[in-house]
C-alpha atoms as a PDB file:
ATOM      1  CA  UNK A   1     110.519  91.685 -29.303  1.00  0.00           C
ATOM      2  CA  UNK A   2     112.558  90.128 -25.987  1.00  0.00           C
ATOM      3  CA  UNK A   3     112.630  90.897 -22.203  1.00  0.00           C
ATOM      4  CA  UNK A   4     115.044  92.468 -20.479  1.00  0.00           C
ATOM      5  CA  UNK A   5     117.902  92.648 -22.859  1.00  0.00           C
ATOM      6  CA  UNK A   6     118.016  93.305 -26.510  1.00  0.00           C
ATOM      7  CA  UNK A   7     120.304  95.872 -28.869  1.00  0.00           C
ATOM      8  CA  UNK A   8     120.349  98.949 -26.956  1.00  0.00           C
ATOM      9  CA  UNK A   9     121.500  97.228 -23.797  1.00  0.00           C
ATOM     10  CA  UNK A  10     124.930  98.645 -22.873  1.00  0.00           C
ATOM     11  CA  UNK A  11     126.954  96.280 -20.563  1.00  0.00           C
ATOM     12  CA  UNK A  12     129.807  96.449 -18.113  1.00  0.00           C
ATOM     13  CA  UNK A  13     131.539  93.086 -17.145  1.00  0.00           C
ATOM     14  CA  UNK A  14     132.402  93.605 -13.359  1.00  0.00           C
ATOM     15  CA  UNK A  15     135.693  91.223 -13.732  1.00  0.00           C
ATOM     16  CA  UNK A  16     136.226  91.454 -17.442  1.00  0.00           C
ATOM     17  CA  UNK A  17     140.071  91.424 -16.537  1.00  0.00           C
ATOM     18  CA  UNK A  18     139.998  87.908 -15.124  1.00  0.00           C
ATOM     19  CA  UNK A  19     140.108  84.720 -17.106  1.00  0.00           C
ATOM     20  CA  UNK A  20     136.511  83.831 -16.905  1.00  0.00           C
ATOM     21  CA  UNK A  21     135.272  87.088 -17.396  1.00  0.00           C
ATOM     22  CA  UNK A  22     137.555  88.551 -20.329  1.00  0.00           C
ATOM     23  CA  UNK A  23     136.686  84.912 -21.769  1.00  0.00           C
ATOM     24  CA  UNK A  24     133.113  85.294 -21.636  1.00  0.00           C
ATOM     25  CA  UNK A  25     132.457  88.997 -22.498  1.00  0.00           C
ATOM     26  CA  UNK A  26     134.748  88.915 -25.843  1.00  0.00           C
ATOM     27  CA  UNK A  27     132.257  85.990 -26.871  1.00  0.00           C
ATOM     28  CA  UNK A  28     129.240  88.102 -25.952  1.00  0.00           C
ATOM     29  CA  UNK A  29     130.601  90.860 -27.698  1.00  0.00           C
ATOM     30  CA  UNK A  30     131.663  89.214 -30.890  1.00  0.00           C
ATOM     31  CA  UNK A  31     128.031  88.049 -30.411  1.00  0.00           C
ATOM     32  CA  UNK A  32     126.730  91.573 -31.279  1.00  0.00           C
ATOM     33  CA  UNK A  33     126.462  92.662 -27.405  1.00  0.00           C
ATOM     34  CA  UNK A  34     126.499  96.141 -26.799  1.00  0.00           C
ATOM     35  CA  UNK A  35     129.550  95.422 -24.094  1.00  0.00           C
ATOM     36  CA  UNK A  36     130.879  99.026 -23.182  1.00  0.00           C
ATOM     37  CA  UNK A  37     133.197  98.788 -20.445  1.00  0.00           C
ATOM     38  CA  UNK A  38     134.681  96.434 -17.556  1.00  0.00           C
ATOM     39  CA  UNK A  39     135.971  97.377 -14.468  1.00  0.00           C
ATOM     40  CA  UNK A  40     138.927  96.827 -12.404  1.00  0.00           C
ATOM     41  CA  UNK A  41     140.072  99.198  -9.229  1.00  0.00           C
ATOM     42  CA  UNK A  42     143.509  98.136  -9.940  1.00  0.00           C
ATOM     43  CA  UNK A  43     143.385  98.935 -14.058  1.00  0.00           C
ATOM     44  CA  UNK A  44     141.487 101.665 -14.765  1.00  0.00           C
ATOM     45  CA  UNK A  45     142.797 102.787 -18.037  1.00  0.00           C
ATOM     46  CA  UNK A  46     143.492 100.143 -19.467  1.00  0.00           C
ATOM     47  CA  UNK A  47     141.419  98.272 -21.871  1.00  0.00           C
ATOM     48  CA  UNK A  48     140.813  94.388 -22.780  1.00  0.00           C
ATOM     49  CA  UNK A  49     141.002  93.931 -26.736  1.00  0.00           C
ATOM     50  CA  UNK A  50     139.836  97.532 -26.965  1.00  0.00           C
ATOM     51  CA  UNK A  51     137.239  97.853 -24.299  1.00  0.00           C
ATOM     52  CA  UNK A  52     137.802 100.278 -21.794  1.00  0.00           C
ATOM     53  CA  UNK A  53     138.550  99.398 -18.164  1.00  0.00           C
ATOM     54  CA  UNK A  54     137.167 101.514 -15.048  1.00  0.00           C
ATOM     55  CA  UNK A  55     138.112 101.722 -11.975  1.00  0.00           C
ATOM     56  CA  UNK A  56     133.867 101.682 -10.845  1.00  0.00           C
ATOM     57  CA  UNK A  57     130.558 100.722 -12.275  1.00  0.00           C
ATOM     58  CA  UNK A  58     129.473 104.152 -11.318  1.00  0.00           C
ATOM     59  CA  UNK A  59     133.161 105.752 -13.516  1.00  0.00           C
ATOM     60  CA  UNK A  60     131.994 103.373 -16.755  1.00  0.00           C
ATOM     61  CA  UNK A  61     127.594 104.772 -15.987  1.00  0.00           C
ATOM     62  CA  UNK A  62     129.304 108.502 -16.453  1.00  0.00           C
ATOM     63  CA  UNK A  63     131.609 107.474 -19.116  1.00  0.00           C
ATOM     64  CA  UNK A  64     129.576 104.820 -21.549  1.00  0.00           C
ATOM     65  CA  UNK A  65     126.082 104.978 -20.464  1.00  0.00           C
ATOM     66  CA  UNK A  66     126.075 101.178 -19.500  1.00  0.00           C
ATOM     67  CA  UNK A  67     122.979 100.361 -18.080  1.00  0.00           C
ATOM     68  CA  UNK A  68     123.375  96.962 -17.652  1.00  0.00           C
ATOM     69  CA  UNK A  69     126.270  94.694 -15.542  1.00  0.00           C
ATOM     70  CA  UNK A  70     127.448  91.179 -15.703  1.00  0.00           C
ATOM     71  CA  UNK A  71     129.194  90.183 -12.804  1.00  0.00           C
ATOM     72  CA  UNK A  72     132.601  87.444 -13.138  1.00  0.00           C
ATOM     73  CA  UNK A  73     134.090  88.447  -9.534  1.00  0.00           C
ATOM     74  CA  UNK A  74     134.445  85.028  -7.275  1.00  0.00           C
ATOM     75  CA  UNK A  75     131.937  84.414  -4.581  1.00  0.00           C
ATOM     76  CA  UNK A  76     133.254  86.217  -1.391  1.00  0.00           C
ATOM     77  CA  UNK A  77     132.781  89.267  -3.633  1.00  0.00           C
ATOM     78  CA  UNK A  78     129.365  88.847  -4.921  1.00  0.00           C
ATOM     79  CA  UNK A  79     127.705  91.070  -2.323  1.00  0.00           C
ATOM     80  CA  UNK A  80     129.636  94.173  -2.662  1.00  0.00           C
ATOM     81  CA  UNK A  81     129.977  93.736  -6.567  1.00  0.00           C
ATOM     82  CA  UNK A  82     125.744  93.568  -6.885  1.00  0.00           C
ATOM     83  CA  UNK A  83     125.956  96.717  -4.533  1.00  0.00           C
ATOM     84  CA  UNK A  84     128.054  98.416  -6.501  1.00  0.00           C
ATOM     85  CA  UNK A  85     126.214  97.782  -9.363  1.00  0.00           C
ATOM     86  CA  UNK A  86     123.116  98.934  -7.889  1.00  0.00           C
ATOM     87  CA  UNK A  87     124.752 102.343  -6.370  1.00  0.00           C
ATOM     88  CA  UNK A  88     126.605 102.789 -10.017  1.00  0.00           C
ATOM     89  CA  UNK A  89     123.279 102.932 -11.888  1.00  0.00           C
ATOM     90  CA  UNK A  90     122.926 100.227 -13.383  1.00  0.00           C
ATOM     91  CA  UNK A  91     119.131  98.886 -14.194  1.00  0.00           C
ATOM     92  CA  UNK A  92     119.787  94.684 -14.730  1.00  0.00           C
ATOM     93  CA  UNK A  93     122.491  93.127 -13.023  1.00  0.00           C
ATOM     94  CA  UNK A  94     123.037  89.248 -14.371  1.00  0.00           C
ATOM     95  CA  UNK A  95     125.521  87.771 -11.721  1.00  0.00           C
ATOM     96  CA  UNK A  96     126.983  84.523 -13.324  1.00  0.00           C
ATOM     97  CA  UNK A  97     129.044  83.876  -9.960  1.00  0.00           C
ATOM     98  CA  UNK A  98     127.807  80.193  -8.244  1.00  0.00           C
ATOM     99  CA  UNK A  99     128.652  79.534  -4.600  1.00  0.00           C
ATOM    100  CA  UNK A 100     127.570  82.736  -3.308  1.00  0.00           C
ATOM    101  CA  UNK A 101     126.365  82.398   0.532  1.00  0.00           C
ATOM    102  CA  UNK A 102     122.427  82.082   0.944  1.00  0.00           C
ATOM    103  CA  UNK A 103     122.583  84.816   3.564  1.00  0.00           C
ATOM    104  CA  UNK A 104     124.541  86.968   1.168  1.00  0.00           C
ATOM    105  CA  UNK A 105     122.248  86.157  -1.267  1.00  0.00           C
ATOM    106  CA  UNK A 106     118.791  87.394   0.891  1.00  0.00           C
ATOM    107  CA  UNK A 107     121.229  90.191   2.125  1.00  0.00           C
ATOM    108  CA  UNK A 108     121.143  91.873  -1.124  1.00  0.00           C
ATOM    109  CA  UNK A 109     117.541  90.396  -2.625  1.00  0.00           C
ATOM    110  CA  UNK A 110     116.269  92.642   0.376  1.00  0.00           C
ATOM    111  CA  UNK A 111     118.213  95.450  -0.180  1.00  0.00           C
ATOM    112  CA  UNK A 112     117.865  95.932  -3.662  1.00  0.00           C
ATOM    113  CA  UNK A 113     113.863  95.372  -3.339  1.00  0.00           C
ATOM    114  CA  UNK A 114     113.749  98.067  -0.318  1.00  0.00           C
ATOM    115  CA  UNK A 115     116.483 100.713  -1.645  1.00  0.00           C
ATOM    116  CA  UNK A 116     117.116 100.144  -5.328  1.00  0.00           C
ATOM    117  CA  UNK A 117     113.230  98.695  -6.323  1.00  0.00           C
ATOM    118  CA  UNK A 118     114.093  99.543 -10.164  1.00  0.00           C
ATOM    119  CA  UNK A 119     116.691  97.757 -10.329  1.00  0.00           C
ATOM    120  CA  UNK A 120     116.498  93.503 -11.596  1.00  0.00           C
ATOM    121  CA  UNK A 121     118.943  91.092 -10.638  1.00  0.00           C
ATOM    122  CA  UNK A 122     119.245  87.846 -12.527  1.00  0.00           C
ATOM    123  CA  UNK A 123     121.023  85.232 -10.783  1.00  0.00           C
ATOM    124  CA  UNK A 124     123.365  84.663  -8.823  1.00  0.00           C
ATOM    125  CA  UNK A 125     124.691  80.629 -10.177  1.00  0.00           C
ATOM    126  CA  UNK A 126     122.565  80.951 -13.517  1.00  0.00           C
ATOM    127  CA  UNK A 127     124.145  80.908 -17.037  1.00  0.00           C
ATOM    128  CA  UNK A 128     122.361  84.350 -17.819  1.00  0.00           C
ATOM    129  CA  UNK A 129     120.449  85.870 -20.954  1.00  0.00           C
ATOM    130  CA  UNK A 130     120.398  85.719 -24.631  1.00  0.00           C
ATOM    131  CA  UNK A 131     117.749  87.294 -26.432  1.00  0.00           C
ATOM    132  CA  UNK A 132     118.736  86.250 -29.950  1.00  0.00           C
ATOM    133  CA  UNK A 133     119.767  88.680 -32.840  1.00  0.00           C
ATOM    134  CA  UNK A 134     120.044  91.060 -30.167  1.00  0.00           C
ATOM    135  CA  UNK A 135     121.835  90.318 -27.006  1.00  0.00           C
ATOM    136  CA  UNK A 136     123.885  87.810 -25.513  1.00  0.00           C
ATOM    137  CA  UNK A 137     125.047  88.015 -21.635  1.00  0.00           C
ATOM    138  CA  UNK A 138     126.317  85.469 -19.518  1.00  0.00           C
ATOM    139  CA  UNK A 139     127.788  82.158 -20.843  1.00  0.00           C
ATOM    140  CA  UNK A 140     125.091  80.804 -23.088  1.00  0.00           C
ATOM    141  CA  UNK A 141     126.460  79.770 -26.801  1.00  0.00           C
ATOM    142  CA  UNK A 142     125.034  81.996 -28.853  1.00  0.00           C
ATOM    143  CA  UNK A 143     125.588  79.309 -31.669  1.00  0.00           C
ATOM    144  CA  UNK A 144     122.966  77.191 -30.138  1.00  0.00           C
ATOM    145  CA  UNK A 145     120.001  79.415 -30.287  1.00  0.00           C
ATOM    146  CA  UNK A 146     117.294  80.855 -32.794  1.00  0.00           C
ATOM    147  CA  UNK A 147     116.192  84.618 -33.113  1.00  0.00           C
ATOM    148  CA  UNK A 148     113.025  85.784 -34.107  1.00  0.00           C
ATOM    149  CA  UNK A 149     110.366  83.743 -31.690  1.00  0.00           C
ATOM    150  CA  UNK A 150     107.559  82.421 -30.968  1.00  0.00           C
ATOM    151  CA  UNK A 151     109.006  80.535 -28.088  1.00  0.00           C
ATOM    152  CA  UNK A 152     110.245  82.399 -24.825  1.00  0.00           C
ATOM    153  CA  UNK A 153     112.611  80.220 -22.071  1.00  0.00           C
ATOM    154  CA  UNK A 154     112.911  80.286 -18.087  1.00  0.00           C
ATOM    155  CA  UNK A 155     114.903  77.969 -16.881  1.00  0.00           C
ATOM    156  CA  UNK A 156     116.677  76.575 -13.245  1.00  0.00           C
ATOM    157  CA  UNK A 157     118.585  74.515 -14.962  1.00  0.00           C
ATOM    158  CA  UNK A 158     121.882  76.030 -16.638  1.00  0.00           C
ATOM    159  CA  UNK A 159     122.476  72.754 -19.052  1.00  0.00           C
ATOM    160  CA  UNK A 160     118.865  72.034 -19.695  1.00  0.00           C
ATOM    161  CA  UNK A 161     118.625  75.668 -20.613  1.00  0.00           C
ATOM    162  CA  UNK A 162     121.358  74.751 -23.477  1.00  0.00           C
ATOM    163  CA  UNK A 163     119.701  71.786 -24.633  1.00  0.00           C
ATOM    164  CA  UNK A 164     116.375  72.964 -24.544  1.00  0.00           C
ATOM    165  CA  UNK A 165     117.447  76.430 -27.008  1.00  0.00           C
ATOM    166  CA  UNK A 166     119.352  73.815 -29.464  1.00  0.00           C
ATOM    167  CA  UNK A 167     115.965  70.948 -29.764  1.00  0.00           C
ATOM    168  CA  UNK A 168     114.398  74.551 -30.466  1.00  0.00           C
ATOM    169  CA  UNK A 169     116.670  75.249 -33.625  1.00  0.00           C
ATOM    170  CA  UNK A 170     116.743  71.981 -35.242  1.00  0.00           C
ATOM    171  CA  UNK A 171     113.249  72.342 -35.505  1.00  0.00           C
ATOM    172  CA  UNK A 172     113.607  75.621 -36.611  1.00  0.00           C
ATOM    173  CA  UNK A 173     111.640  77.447 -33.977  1.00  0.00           C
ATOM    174  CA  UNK A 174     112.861  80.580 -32.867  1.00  0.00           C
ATOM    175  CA  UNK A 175     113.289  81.943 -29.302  1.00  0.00           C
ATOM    176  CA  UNK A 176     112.096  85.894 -28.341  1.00  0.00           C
ATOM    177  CA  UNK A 177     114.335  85.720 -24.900  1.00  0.00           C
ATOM    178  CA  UNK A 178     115.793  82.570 -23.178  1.00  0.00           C
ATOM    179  CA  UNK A 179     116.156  83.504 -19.431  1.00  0.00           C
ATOM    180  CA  UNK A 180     118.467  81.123 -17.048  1.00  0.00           C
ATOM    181  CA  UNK A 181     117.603  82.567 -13.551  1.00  0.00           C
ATOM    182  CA  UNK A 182     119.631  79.814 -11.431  1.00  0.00           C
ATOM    183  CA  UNK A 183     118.771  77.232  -9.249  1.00  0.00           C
ATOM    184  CA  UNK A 184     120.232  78.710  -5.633  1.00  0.00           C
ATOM    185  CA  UNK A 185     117.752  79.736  -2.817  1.00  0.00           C
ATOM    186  CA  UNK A 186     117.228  82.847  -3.145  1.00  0.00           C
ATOM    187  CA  UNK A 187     117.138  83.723  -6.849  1.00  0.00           C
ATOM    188  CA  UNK A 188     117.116  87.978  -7.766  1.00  0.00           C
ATOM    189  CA  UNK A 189     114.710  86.904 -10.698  1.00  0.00           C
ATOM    190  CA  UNK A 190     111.467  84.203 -10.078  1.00  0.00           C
ATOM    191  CA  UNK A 191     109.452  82.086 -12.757  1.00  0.00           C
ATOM    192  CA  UNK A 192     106.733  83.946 -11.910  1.00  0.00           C
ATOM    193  CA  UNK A 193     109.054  87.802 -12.771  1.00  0.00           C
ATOM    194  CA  UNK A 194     109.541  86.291 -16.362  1.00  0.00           C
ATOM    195  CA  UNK A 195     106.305  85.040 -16.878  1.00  0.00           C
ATOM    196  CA  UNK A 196     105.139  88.152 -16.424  1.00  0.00           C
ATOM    197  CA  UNK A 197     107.425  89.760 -18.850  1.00  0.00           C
ATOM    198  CA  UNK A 198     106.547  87.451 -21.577  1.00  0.00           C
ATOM    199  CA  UNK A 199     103.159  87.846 -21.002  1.00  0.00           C
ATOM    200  CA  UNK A 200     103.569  91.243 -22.323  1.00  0.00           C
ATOM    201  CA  UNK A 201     105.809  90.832 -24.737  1.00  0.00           C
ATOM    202  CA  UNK A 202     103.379  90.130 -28.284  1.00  0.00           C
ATOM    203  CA  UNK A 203     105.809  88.332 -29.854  1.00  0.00           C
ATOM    204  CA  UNK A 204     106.335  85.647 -27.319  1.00  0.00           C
ATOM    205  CA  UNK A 205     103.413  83.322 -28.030  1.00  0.00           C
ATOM    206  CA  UNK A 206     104.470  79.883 -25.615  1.00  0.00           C
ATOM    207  CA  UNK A 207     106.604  79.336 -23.005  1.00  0.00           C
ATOM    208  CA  UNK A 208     108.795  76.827 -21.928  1.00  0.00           C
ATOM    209  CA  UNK A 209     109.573  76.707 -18.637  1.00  0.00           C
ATOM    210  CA  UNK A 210     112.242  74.556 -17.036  1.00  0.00           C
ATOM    211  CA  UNK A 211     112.538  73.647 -12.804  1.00  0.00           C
ATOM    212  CA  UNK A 212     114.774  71.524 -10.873  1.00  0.00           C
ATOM    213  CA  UNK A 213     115.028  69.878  -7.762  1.00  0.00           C
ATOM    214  CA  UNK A 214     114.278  71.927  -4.359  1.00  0.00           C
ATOM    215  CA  UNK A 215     112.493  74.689  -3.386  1.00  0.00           C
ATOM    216  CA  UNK A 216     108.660  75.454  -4.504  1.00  0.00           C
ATOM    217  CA  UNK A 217     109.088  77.788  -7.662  1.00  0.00           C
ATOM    218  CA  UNK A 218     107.610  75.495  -9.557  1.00  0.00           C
ATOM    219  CA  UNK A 219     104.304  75.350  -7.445  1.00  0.00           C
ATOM    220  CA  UNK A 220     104.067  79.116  -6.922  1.00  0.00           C
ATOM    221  CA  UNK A 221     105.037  79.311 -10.935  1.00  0.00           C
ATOM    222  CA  UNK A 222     101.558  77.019 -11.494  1.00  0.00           C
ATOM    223  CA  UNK A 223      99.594  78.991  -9.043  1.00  0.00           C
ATOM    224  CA  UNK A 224     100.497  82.479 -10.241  1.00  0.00           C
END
């Protein structure tokens, strides 16, 4: 099995029109992603390489059935792009976007725990989720990693996230769900949120978990 993610995720890549994002969610499609729609206020209509482009997350929910966004929209519009997200009806936002403001960021943790409490954010600054075989979103190589198991990943660390999926594979040991949830302050998804999942997950037998400098995650990760 995996967390989160896996082949019945539906996605819509909030920026899928820009460089960055069009880049990124034609990888994670020709992965074997499930990616539905993007959006785009100013090109609903139109379509990147045959995915459709809204002009709202809410407009590609109705349409597609997406329950799952990636964000690619630059910082400044982080907050209202995670909002919209939420409102739209979307279940797991993964928000690939670094240099969001700290109070931005604990603007929306809050809100989304108080008014949307169903809905997970992963990120923001974090390279986002693969579970492998299944689902690929965010800017991990899918290349690089393993399906099948035993192993699950959390990581801070974006490139030790990369390195630690590809020692996996050339020892032939398989990853369930490999989980980058960013190093900023105030991260929508903890150590401790993935631990749980795992936990439950029967096919995730070890994990590896993976800090970096700042902050106590680590020590409330070991406590919990």
């Amino acid at each position: 099995m995996s967390i989160f993610v896996d082949e019945t995720t539906k996605v819509v890549y909030q920026g899928l029109t820009g460089s960055q994002g069009r880049f990124y969610g034609l990888r994670n499609r020709d992965y074997g992603t499930n990616v539905v729609a993007g959006t785009n206020p100013k090109k609903a209509g139109e379509d990147v390489d045959g995915i459709p482009i809204f002009a709202s997350v809410a407009d590609a929910v109705k349409e597609t059935g997406a329950n799952a966004s990636c964000i690619f929209i630059p910082a400044p519009g982080v907050r209202s792009a995670v909002m919209e997200a939420a409102e739209g009806g979307v279940e797991f936002i993964v928000c690939i976007t670094e240099g969001v403001p700290a109070h931005d960021e604990a603007w929306f943790y809050n809100k989304l725990k108080r008014d949307f409490p169903n809905v997970r954010l992963l990120g923001p600054n974090c390279p986002g989720i693969i579970s492998p075989g299944k689902a690929n979103i965010g800017i991990t190589a899918g290349e690089i990693a393993k399906e099948g198991g035993p192993v699950g990943i959390v990581s801070r660390s974006g490139t030790l996230t990369y390195q630690a999926l590809y020692e996996l594979k050339l020892q032939d040991i398989g990853v369930t769900t490999c989980v980058g949830i960013g190093g900023d302050p105030v991260p929508g998804t903890s150590f401790i949120d993935c631990l749980e999942a795992f936990e439950a997950d029967p096919d995730t037998k070890a994990v590896m978990m993976i800090g970096e400098i700042g902050g106590s995650a680590e020590e409330e990760a070991a406590e919990y």
